[in-house]
PDB file of N, CA and C in Angstrom:
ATOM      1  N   UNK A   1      -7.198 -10.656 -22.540  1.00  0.00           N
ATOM      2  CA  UNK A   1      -7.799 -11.906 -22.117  1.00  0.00           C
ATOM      3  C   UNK A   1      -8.695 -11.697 -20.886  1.00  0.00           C
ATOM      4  N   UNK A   2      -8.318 -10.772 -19.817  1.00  0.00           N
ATOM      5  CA  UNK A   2      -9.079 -10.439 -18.712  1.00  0.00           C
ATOM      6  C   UNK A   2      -9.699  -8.853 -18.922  1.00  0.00           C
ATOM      7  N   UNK A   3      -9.634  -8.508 -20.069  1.00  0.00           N
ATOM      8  CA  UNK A   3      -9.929  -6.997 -20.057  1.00  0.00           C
ATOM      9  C   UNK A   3     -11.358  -6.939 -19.739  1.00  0.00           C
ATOM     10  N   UNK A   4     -12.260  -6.062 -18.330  1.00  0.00           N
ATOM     11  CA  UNK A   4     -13.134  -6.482 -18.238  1.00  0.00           C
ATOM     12  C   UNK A   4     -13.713  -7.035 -16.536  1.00  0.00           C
ATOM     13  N   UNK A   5     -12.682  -7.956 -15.827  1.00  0.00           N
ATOM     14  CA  UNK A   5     -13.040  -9.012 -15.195  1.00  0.00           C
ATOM     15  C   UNK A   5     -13.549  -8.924 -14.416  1.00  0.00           C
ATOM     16  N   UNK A   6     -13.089  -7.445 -13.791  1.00  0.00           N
ATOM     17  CA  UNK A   6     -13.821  -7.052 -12.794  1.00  0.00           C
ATOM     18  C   UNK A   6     -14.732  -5.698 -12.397  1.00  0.00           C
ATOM     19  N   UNK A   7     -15.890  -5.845 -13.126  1.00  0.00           N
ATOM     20  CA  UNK A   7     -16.857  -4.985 -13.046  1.00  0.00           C
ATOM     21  C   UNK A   7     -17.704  -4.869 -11.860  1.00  0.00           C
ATOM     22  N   UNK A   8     -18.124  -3.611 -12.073  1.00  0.00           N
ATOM     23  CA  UNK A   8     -18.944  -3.462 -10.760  1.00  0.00           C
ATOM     24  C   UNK A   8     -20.352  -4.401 -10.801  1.00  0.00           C
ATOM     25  N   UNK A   9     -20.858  -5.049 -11.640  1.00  0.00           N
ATOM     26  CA  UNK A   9     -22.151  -6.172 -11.319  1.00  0.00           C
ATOM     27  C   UNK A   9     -21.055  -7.626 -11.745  1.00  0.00           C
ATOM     28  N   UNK A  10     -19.707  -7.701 -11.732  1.00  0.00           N
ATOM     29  CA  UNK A  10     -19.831  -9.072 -11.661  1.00  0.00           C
ATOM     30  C   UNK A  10     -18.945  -8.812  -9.685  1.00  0.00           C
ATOM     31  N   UNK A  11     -18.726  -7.342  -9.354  1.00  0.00           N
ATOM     32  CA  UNK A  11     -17.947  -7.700  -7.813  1.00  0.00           C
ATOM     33  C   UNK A  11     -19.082  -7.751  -7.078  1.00  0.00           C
ATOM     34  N   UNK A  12     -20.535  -7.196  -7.190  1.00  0.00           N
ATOM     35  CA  UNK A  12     -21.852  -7.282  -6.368  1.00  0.00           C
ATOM     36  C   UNK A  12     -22.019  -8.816  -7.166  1.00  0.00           C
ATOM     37  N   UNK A  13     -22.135  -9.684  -7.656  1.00  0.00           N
ATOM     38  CA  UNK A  13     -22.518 -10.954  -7.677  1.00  0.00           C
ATOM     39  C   UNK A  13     -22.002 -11.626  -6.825  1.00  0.00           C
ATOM     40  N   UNK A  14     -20.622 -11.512  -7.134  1.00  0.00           N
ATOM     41  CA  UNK A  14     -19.263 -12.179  -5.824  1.00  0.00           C
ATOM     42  C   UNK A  14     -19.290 -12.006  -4.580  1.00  0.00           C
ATOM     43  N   UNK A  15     -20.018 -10.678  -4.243  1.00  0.00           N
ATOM     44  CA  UNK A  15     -20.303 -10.648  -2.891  1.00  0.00           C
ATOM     45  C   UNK A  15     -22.161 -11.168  -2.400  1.00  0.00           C
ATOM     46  N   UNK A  16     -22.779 -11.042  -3.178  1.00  0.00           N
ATOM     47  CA  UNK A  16     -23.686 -11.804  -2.923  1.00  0.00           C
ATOM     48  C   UNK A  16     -23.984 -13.606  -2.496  1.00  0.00           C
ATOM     49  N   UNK A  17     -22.577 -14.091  -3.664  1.00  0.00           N
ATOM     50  CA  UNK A  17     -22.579 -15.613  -2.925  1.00  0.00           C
ATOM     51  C   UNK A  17     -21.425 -15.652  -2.369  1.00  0.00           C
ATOM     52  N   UNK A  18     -20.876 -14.614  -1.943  1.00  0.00           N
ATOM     53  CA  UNK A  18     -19.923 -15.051  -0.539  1.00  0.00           C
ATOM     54  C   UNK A  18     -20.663 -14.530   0.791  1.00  0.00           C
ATOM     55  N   UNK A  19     -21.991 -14.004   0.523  1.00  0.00           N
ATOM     56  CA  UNK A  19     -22.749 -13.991   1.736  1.00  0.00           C
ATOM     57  C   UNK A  19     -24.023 -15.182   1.906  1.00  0.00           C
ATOM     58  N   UNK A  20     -24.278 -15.231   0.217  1.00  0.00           N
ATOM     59  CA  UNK A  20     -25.080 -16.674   0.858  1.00  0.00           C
ATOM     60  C   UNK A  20     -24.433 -18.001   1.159  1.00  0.00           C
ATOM     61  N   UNK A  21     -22.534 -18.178   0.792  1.00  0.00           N
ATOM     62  CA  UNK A  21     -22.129 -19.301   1.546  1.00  0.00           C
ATOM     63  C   UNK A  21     -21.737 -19.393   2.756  1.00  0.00           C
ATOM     64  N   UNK A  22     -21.345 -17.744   3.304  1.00  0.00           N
ATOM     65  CA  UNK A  22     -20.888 -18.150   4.672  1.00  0.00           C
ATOM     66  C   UNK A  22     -21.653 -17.519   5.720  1.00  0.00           C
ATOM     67  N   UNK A  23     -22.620 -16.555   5.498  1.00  0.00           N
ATOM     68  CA  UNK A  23     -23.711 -15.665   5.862  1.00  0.00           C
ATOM     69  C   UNK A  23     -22.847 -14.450   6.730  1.00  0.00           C
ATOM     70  N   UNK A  24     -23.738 -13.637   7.055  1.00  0.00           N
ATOM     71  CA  UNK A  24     -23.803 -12.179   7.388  1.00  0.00           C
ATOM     72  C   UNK A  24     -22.456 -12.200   8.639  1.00  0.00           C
ATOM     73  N   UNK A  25     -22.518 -13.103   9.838  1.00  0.00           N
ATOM     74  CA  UNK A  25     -22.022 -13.040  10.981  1.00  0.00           C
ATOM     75  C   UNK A  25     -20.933 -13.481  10.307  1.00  0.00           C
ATOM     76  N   UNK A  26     -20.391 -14.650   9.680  1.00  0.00           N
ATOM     77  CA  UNK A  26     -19.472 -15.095   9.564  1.00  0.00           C
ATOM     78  C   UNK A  26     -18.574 -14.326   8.333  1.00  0.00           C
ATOM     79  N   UNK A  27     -19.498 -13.563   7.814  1.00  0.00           N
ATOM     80  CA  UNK A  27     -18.328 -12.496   6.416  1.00  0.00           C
ATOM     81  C   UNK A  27     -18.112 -11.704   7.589  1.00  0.00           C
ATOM     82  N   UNK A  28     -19.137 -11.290   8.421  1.00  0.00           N
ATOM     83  CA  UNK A  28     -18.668  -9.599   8.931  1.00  0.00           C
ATOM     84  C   UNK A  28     -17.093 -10.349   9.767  1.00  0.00           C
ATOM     85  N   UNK A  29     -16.842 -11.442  10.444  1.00  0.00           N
ATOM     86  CA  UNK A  29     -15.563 -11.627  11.313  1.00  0.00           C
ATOM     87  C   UNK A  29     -14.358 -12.212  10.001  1.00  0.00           C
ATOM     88  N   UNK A  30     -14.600 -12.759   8.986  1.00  0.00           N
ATOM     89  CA  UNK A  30     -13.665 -13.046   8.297  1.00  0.00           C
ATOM     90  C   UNK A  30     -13.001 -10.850   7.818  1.00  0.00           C
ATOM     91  N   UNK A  31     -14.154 -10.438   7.626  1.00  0.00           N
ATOM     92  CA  UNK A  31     -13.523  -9.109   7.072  1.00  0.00           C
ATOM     93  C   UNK A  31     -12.743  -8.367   8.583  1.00  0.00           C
ATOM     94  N   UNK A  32     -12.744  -8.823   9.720  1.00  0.00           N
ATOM     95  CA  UNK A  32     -12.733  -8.093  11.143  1.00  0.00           C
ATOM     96  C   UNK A  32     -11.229  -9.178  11.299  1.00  0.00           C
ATOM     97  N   UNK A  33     -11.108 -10.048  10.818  1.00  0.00           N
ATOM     98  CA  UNK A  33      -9.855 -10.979  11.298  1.00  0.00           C
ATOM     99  C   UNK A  33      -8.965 -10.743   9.824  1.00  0.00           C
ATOM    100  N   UNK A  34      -9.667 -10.428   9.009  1.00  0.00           N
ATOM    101  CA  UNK A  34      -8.505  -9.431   7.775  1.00  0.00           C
ATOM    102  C   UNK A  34      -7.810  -8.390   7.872  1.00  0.00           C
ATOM    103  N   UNK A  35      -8.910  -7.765   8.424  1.00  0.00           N
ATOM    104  CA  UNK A  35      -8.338  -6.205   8.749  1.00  0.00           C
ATOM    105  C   UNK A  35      -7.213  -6.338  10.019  1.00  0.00           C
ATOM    106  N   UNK A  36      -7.575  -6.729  11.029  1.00  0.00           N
ATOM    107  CA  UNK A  36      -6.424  -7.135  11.998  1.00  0.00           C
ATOM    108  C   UNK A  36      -4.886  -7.775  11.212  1.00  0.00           C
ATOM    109  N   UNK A  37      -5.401  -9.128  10.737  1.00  0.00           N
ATOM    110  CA  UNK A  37      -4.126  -9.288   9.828  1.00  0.00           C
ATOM    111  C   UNK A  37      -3.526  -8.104   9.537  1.00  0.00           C
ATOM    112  N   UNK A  38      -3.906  -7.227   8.651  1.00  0.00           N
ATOM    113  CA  UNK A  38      -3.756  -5.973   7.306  1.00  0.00           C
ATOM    114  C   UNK A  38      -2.894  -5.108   8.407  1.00  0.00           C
ATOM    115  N   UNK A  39      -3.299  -5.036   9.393  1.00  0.00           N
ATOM    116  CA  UNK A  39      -2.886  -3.907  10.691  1.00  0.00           C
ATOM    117  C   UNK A  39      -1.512  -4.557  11.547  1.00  0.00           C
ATOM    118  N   UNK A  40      -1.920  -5.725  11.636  1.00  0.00           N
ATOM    119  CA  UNK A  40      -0.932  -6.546  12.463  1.00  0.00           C
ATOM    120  C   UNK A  40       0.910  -6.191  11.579  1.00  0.00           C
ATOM    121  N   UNK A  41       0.550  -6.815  10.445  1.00  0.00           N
ATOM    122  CA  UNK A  41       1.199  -6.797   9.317  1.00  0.00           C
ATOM    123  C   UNK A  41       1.804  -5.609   9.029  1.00  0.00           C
ATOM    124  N   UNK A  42       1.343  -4.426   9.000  1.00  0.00           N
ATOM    125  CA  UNK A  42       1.723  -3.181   8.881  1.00  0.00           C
ATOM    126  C   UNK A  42       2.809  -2.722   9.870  1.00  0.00           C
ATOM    127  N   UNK A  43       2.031  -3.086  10.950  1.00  0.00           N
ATOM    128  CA  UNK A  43       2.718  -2.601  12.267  1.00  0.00           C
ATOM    129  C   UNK A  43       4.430  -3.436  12.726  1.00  0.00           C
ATOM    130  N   UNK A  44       4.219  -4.810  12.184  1.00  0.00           N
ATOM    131  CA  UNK A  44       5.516  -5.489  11.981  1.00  0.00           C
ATOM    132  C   UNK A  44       6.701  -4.793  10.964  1.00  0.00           C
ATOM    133  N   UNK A  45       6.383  -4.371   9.847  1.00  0.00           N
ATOM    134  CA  UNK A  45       6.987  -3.724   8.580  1.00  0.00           C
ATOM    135  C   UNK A  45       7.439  -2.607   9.182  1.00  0.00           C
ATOM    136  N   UNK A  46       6.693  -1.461  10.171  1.00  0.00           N
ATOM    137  CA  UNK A  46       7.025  -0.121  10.125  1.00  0.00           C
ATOM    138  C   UNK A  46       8.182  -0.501  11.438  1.00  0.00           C
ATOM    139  N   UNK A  47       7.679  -1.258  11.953  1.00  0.00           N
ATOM    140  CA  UNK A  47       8.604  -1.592  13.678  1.00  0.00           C
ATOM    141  C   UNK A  47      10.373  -1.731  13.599  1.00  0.00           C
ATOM    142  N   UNK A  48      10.707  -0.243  14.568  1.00  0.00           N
ATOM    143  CA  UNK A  48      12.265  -0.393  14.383  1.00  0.00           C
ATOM    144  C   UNK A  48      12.911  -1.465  15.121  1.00  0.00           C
ATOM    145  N   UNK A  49      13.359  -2.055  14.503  1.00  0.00           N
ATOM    146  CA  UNK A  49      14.614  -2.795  15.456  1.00  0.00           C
ATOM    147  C   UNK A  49      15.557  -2.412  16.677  1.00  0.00           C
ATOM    148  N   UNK A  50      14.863  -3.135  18.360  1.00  0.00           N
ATOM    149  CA  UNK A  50      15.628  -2.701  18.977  1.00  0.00           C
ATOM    150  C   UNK A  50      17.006  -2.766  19.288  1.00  0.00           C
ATOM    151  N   UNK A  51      17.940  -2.281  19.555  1.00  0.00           N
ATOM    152  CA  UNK A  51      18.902  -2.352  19.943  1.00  0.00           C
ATOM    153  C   UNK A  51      19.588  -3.318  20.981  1.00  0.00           C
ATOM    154  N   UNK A  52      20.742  -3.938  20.453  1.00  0.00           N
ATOM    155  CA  UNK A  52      21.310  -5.265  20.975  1.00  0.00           C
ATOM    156  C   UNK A  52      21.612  -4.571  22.854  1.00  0.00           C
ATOM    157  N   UNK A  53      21.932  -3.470  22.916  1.00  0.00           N
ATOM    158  CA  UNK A  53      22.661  -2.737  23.731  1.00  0.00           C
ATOM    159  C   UNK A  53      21.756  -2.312  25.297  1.00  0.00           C
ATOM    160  N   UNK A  54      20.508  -1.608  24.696  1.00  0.00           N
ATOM    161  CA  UNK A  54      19.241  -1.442  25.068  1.00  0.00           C
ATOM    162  C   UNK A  54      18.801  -3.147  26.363  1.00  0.00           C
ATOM    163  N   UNK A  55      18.368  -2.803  27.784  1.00  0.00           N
ATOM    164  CA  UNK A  55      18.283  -3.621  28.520  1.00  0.00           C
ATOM    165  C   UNK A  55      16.625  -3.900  28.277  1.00  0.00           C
ATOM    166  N   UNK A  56      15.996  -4.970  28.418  1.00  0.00           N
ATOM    167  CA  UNK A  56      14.768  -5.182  28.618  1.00  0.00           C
ATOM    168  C   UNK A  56      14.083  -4.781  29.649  1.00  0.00           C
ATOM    169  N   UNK A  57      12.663  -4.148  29.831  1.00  0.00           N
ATOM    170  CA  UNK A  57      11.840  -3.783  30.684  1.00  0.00           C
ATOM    171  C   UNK A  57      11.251  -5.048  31.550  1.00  0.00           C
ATOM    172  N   UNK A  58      11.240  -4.722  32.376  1.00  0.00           N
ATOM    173  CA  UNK A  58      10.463  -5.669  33.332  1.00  0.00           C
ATOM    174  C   UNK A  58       9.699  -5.165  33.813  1.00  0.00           C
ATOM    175  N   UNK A  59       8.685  -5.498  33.913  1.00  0.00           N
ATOM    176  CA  UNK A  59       7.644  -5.086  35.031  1.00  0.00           C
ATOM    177  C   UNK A  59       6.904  -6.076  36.176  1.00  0.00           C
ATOM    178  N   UNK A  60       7.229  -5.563  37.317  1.00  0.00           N
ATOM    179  CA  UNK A  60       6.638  -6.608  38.459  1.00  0.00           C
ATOM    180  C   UNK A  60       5.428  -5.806  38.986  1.00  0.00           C
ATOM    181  N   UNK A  61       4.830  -7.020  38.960  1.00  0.00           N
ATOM    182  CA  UNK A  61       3.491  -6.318  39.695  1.00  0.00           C
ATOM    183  C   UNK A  61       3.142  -7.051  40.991  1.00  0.00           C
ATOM    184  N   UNK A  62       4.045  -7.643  41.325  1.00  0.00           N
ATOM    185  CA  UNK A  62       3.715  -8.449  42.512  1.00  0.00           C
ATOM    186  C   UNK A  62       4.096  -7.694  43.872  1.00  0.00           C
ATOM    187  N   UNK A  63       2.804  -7.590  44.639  1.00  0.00           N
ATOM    188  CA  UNK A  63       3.156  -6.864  45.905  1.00  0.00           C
ATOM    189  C   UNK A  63       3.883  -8.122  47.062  1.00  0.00           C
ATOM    190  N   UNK A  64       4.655  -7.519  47.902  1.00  0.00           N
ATOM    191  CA  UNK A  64       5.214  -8.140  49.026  1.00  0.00           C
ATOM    192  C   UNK A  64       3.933  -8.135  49.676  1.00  0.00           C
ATOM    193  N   UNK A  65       4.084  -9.680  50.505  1.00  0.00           N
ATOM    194  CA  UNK A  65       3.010 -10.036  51.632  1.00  0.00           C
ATOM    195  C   UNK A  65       4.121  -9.938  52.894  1.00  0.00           C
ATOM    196  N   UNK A  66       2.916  -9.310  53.986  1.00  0.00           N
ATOM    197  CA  UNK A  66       3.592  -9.292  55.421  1.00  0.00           C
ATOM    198  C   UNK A  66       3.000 -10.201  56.445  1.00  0.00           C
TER     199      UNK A  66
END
């Protein structure tokens, strides 16, 4: 039923009017806020679970005034 669907002149058509509806600036950040997703996403999946036991880092950056 779909054998076919996606050829290489019907995926250059598809990208032709997804650049004349949203134009050049606005595909190039939808593909730049995908890829982040794609990365974000990845990086959640591979991320070990810290340990209940393990104390939290703090960091102060505040200097004493004299």
């Amino acid at each position: 039923m779909f054998e076919g669907l996606l050829q290489p002149m019907h995926l250059i058509v598809i990208l032709f009017i997804a650049l004349l509806v949203f134009g050049p600036s606005k595909l190039s950040e939808l593909g730049k806020g995908m890829g982040q997703g794609i990365k974000n996403f990845k990086d959640a999946v591979n991320e070990k679970p810290a340990s209940a036991d393990a104390a939290p880092v703090v960091k102060n950056d505040s200097t004493p005034t004299a």
